[in-house]
N, C-alpha and C. Protein backbone atom coordinates (compact mmCIF):
# COMPACT_ATOMS: atom_id res chain seq x y z
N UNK A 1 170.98 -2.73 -7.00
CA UNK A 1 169.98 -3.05 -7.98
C UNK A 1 169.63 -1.81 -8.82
N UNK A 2 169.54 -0.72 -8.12
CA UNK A 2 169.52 0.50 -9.10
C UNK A 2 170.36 0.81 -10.05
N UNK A 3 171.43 0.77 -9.61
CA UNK A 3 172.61 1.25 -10.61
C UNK A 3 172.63 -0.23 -11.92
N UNK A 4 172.33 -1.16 -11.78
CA UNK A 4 171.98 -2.46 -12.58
C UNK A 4 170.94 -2.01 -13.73
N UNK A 5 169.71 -1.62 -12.90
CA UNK A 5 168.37 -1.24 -13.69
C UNK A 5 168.86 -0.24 -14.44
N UNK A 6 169.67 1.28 -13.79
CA UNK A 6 169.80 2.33 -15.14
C UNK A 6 170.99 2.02 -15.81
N UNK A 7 171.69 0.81 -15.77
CA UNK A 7 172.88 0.61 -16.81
C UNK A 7 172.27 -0.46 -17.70
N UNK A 8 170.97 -1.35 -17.70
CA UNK A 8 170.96 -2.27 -18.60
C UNK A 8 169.31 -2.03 -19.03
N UNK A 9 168.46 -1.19 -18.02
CA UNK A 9 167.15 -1.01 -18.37
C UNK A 9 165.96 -1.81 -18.33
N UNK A 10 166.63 -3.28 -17.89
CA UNK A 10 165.59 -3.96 -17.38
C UNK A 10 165.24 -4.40 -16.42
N UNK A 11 163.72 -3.95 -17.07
CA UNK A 11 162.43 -4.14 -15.48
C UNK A 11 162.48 -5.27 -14.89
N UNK A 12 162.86 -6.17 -14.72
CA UNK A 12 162.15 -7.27 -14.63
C UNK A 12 161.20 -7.20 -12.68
N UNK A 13 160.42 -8.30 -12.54
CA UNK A 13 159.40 -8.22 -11.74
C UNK A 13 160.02 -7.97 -9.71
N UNK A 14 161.09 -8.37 -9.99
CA UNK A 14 161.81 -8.01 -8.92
C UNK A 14 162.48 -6.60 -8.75
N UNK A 15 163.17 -5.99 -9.98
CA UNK A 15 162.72 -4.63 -10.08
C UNK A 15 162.24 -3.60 -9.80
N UNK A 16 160.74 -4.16 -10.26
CA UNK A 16 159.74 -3.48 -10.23
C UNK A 16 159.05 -3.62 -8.80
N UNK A 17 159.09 -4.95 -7.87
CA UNK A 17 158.67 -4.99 -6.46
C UNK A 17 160.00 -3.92 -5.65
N UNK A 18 160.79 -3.66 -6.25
CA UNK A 18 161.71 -2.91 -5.27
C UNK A 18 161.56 -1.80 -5.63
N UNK A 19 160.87 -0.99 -6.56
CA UNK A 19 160.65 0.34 -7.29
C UNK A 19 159.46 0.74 -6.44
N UNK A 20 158.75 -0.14 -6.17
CA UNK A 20 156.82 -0.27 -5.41
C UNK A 20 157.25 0.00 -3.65
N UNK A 21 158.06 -0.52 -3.63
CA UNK A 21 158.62 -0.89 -2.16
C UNK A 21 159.37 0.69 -1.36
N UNK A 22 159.98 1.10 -2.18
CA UNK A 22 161.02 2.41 -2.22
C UNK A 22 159.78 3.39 -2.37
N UNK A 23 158.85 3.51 -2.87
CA UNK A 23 157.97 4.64 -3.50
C UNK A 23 157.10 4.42 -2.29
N UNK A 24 156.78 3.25 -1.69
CA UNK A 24 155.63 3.50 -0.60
C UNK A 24 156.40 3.64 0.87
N UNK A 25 157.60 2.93 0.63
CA UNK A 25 158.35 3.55 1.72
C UNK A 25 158.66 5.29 2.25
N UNK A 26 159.20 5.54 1.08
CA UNK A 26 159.05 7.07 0.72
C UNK A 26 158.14 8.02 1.03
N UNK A 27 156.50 7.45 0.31
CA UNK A 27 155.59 8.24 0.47
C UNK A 27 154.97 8.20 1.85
N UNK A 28 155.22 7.14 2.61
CA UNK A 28 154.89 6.77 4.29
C UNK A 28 153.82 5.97 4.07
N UNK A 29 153.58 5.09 2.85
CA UNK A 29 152.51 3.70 2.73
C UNK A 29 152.98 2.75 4.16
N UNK A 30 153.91 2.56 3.98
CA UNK A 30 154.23 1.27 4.15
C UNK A 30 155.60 1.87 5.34
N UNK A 31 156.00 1.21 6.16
CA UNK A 31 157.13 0.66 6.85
C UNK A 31 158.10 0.39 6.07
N UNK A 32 159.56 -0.18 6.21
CA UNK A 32 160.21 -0.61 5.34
C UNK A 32 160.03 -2.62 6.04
N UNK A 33 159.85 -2.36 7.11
CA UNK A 33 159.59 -4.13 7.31
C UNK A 33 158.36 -4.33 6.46
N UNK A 34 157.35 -3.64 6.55
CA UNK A 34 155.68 -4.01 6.15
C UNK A 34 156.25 -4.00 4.44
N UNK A 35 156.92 -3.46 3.60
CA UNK A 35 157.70 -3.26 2.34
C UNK A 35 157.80 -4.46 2.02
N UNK A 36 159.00 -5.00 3.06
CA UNK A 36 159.78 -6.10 2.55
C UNK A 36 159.24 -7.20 2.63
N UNK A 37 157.60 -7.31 3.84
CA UNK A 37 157.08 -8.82 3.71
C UNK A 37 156.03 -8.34 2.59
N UNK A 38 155.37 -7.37 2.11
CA UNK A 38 154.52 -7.47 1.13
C UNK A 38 154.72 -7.65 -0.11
N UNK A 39 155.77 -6.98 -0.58
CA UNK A 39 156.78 -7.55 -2.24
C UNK A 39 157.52 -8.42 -2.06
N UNK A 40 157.88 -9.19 -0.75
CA UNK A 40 158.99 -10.10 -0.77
C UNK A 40 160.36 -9.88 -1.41
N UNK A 41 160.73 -8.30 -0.73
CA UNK A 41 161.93 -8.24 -0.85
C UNK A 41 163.04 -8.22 -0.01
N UNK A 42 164.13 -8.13 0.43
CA UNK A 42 164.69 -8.45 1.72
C UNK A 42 164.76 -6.86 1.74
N UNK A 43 164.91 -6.27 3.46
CA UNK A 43 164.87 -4.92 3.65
C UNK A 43 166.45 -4.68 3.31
N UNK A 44 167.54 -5.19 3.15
CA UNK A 44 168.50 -4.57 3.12
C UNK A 44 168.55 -4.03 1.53
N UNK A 45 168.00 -5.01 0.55
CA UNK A 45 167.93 -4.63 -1.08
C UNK A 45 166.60 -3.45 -1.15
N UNK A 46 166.24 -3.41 -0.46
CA UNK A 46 164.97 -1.96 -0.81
C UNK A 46 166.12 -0.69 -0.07
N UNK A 47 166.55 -1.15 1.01
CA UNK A 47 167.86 0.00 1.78
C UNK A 47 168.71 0.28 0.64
N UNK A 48 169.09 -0.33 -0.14
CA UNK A 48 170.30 0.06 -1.21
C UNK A 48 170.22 0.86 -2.30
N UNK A 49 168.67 0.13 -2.73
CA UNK A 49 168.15 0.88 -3.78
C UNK A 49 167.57 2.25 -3.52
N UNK A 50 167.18 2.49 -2.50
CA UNK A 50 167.42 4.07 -1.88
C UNK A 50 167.98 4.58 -2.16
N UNK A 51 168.88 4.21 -1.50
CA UNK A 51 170.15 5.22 -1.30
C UNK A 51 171.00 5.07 -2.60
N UNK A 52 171.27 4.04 -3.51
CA UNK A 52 171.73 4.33 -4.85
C UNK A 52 171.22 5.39 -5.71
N UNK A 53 169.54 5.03 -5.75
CA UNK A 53 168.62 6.29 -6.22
C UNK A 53 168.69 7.96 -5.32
N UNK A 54 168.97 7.73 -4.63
CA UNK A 54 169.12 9.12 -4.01
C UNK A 54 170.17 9.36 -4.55
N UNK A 55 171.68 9.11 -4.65
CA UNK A 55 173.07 9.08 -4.72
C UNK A 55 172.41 9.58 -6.20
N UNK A 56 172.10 8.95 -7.18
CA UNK A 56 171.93 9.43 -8.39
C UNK A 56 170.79 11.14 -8.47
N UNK A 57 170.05 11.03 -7.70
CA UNK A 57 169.49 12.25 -8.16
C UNK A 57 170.07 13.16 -7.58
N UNK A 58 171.15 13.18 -6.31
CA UNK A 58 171.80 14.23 -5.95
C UNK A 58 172.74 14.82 -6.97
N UNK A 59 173.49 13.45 -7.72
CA UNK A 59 174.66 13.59 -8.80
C UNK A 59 173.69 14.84 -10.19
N UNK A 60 172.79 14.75 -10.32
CA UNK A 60 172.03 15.27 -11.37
C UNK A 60 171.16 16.39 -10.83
N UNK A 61 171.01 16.70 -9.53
CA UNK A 61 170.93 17.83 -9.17
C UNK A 61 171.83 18.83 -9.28
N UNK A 62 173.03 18.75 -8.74
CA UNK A 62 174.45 19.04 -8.62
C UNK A 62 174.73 19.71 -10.31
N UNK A 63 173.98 19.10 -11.02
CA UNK A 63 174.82 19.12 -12.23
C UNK A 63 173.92 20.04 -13.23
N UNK A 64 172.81 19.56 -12.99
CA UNK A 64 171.90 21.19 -13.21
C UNK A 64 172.16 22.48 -12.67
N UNK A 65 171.91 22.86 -11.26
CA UNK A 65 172.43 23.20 -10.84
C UNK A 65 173.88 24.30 -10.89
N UNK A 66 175.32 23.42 -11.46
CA UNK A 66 175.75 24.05 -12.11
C UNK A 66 175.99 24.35 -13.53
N UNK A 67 174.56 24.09 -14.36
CA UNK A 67 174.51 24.23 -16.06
C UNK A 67 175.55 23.32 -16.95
N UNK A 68 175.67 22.01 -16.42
CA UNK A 68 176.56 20.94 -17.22
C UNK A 68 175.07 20.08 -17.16
C-alpha cells in the first residue's frame, strides 16, 4: 500500500487509517493487534506498509548520505 500511495498520491481513507496505524504503532500508542481492531485494518497490511516505508527511507538515507 505504500509504494501505491507514493506512486499515485492518493490518500484515500484507508490510506490514511494505515498511515494512523503505523505512526501509533511506531510511537508505542497502540499494539499492532489494538492498531488493526481500532482503524480496521488487517495486521498483515499495517506489517507491509512498515516495512515498505522503512525500505524507502533507508533507500534515501543511503543516498544522501552518499551526495546523489
Amino acid at each position: 500500500m505504500f509504494k501505491e500511495y507514493m506512486t499515485s498520491g492518493e490518500l484515500n481513507p484507508e490510506v490514511q487509517a494505515t498511515m494512523k496505524a503505523a505512526t501509533d504503532i511506531a510511537n508505542g500508542v497502540l499494539s499492532l493487534r489494538e492498531a488493526s481492531k481500532l482503524y480496521n485494518i488487517a495486521q498483515d497490511q499495517i506489517v507491509k506498509f512498515i516495512a515498505e516505508s522503512s525500505e524507502y527511507d533507508m533507500h534515501f538515507d543511503r543516498r544522501d548520505k552518499n551526495g546523489k
